[in-house]
Protein backbone atom coordinates (compact mmCIF):
# COMPACT_ATOMS: atom_id res chain seq x y z
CA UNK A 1 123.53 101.57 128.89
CA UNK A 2 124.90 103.86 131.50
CA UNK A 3 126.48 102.34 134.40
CA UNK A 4 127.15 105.47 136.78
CA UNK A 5 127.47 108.93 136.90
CA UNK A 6 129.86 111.11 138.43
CA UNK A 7 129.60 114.88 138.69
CA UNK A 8 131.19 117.46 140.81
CA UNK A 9 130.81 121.45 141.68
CA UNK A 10 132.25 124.25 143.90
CA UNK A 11 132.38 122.87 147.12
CA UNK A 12 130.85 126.03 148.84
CA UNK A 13 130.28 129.66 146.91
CA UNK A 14 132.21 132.49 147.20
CA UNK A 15 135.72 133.42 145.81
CA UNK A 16 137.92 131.49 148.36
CA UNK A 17 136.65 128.17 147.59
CA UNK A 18 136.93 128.61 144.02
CA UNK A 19 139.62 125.85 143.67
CA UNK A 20 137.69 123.44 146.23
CA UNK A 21 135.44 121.16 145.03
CA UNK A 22 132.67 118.19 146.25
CA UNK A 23 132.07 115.35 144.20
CA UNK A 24 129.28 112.69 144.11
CA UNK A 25 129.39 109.36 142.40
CA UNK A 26 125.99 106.86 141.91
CA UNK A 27 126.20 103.17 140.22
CA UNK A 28 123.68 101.08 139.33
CA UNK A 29 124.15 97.77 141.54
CA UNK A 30 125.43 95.65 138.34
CA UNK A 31 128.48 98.36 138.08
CA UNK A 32 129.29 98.07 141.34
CA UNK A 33 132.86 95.58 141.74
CA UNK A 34 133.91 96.56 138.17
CA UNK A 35 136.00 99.61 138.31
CA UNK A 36 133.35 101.64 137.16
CA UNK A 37 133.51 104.30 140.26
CA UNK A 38 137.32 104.15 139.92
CA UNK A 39 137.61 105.46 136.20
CA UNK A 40 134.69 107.53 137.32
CA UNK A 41 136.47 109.27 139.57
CA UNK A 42 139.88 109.27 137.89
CA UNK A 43 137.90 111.11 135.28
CA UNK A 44 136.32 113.75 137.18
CA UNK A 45 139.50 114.23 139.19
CA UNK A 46 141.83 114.70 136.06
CA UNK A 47 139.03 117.29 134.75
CA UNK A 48 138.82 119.45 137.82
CA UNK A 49 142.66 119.41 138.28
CA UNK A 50 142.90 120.38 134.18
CA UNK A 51 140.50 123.30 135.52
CA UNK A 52 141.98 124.61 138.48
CA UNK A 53 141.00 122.64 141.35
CA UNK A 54 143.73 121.97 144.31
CA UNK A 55 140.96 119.77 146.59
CA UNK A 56 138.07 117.37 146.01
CA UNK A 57 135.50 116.91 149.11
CA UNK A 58 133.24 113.57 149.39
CA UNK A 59 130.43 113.86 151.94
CA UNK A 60 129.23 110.28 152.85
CA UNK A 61 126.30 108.81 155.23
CA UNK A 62 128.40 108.02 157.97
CA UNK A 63 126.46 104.35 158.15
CA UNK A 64 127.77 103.87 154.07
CA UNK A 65 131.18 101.86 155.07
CA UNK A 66 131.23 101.05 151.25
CA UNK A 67 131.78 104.20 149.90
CA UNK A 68 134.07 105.24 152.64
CA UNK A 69 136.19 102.47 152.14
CA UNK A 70 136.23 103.09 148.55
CA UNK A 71 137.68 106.81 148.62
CA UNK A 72 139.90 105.78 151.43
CA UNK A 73 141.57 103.63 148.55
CA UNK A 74 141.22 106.25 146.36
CA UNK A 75 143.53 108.40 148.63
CA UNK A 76 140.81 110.06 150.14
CA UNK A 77 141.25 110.84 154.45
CA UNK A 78 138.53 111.92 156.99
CA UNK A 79 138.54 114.97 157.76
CA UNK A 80 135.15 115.71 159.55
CA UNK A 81 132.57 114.52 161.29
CA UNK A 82 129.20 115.98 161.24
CA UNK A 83 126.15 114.38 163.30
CA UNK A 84 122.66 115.18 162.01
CA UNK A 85 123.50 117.23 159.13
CA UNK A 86 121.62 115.13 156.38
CA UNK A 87 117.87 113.73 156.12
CA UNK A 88 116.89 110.61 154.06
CA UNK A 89 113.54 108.91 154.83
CA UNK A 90 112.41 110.69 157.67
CA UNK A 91 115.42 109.64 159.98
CA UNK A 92 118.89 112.06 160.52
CA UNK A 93 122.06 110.98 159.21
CA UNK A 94 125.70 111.88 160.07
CA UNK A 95 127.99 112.87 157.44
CA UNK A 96 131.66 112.03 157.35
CA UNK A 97 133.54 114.21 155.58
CA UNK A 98 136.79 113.11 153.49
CA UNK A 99 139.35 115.20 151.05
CA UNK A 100 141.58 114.71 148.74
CA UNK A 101 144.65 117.12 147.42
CA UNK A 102 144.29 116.95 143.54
């Protein structure tokens, strides 16, 4: 039974971003207070670095103080801010960007 999923790509296209990349994580609600994100992430993270990557970028709903708190204590810090840049359910949402040096 899978518990989460974590995946990550080039953050933008193009040559110069080549070694940045953005991540997304998704649990299913009985994962979630288990560790599951954190070896999640530690896995993704050690498999970009192994490939190349010097950054990983997380781009959270600005309203998710969950998820935010949980790459801040990943090592994660907010570097952006971007009001009305994402659209769930027919409402705008503000992204917060955050980064971490691999």
């Amino acid at each position: 039974v899978a518990l989460g999923i974590a995946t990550y790509d080039q953050f933008r296209g193009g040559l110069g971003y080549v070694h940045a990349m953005e991540h997304s994580v998704m649990l299913t609600p009985a994962a979630r207070g288990r560790g599951v994100g954190r070896a999640l992430m530690a896995a993704i993270e050690d498999h970009a670095r192994t490939r190349g990557a010097h950054t990983m970028v997380a781009a959270v709903n600005a309203e998710n103080a969950v998820a935010i708190g949980f790459h801040e204590a990943l090592g994660y810090a907010r570097v952006g801010y971007l009001p009305e840049s994402g659209r769930k359910c027919g409402r705008w949402l503000d992204l917060v960007l955050l980064q971490k040096i691999l």
